[in-house]
C-alpha atoms as a PDB file:
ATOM      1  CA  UNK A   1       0.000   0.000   0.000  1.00  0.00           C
ATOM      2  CA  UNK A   2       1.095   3.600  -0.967  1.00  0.00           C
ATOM      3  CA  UNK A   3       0.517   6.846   0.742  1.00  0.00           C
ATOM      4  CA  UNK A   4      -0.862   9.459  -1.172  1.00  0.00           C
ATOM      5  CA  UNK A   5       1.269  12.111  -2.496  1.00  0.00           C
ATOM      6  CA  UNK A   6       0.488  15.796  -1.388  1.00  0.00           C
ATOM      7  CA  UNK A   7       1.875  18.676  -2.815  1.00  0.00           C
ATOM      8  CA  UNK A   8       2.661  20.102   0.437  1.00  0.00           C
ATOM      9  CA  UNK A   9       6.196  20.025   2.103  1.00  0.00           C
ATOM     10  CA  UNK A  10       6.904  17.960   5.134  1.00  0.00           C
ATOM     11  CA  UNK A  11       6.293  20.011   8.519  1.00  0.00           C
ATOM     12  CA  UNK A  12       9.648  20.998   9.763  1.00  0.00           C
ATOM     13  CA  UNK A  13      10.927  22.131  12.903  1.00  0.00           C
ATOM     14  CA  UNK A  14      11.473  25.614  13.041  1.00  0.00           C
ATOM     15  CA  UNK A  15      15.228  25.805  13.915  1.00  0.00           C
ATOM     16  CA  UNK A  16      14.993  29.046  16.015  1.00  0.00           C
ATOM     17  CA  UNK A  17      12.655  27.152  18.817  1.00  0.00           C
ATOM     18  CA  UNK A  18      16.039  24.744  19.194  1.00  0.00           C
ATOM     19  CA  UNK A  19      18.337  27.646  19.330  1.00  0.00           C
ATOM     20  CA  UNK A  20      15.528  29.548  21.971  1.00  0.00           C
ATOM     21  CA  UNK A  21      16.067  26.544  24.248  1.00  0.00           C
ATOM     22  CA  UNK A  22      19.366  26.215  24.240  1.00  0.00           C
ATOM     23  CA  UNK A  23      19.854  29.675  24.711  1.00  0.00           C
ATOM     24  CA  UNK A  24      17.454  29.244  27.968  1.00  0.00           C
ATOM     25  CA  UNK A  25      19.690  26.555  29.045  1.00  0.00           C
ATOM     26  CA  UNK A  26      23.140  27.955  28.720  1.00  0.00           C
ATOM     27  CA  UNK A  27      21.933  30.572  30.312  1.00  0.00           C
ATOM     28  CA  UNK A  28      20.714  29.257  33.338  1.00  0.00           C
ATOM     29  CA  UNK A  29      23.526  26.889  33.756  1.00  0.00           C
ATOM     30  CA  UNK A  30      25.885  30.011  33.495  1.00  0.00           C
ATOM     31  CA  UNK A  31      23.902  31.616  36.062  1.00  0.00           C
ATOM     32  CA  UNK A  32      24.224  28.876  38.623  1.00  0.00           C
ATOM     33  CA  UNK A  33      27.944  28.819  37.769  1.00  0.00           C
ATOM     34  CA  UNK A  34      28.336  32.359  38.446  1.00  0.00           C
ATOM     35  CA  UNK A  35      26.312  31.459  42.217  1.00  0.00           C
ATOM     36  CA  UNK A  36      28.574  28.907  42.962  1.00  0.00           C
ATOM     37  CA  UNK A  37      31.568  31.774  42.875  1.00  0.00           C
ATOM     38  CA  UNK A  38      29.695  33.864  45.187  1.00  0.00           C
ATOM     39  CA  UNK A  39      31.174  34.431  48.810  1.00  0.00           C
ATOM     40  CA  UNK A  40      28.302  34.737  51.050  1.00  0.00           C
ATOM     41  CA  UNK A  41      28.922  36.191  54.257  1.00  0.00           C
ATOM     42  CA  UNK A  42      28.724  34.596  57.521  1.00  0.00           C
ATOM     43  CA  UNK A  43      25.846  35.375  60.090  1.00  0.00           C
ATOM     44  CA  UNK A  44      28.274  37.634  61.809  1.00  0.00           C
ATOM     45  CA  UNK A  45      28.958  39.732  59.267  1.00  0.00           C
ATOM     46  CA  UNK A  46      25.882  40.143  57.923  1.00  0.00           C
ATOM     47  CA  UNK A  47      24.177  40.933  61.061  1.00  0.00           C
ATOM     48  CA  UNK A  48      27.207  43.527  61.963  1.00  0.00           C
ATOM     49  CA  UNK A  49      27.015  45.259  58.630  1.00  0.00           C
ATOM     50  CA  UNK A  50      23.227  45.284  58.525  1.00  0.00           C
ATOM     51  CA  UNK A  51      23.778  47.828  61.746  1.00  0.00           C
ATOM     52  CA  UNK A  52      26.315  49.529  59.982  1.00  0.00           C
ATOM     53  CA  UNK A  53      23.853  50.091  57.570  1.00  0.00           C
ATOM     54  CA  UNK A  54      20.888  51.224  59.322  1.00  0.00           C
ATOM     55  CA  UNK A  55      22.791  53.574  61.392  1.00  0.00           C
ATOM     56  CA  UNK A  56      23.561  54.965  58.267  1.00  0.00           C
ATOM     57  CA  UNK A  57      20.365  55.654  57.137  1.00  0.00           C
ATOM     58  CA  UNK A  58      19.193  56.778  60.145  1.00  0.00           C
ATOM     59  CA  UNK A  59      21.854  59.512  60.624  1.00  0.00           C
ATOM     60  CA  UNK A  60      21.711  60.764  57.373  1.00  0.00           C
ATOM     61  CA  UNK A  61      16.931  60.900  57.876  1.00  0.00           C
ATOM     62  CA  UNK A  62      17.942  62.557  60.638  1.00  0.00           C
ATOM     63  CA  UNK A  63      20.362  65.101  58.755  1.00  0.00           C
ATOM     64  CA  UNK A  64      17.858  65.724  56.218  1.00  0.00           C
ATOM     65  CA  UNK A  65      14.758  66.078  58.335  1.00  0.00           C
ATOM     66  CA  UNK A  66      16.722  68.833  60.685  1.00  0.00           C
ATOM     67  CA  UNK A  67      17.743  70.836  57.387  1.00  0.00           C
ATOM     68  CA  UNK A  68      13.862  70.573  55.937  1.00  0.00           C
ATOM     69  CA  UNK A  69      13.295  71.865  59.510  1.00  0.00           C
ATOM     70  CA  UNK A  70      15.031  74.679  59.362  1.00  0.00           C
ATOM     71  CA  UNK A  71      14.544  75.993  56.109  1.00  0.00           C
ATOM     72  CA  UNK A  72      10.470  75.352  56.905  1.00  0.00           C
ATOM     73  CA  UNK A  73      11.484  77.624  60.124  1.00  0.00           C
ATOM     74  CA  UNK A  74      13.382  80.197  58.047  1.00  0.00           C
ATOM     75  CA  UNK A  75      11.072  80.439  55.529  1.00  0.00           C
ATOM     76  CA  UNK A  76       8.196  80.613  57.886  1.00  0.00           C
ATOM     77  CA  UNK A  77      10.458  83.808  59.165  1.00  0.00           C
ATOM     78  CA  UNK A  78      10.399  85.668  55.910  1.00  0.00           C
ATOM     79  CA  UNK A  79       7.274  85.136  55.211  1.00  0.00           C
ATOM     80  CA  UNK A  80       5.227  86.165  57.625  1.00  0.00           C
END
């Protein structure tokens, strides 16, 4: 028995959906090879610079709250 004959071409694969995925791949087996390089820091350390850290930020609120302060008090001066 014979199959009929078509005019039509066989269905191919479309080459770019091969290239997508192994483009997806290589890509996230270069980013777990970039984790494994990282140096995490030890609970010490991270606790200890976390205070660092929010000192920081809370010094320099502080800084720019008192100067909003004062020129809201100066300006409140001059324009009275």
């Amino acid at each position: 028995m014979t199959t009929p004959t078509t005019n039509q071409q066989p269905i191919k694969k479309d080459p770019s959906e091969n290239l997508d995925s192994k483009k997806k791949k290589n890509f996230f087996n270069s980013t777990y090879d970039e984790f494994k390089l990282v140096v995490w820091p030890s609970r010490q350390q991270l606790f200890s610079e976390s205070v660092a850290v929010i000192i920081m930020v809370s010094f320099s609120a502080a800084a720019i709250a008192s100067v909003s302060r004062f020129y809201g008090w100066a300006a409140s001066q001059i324009f009275r």
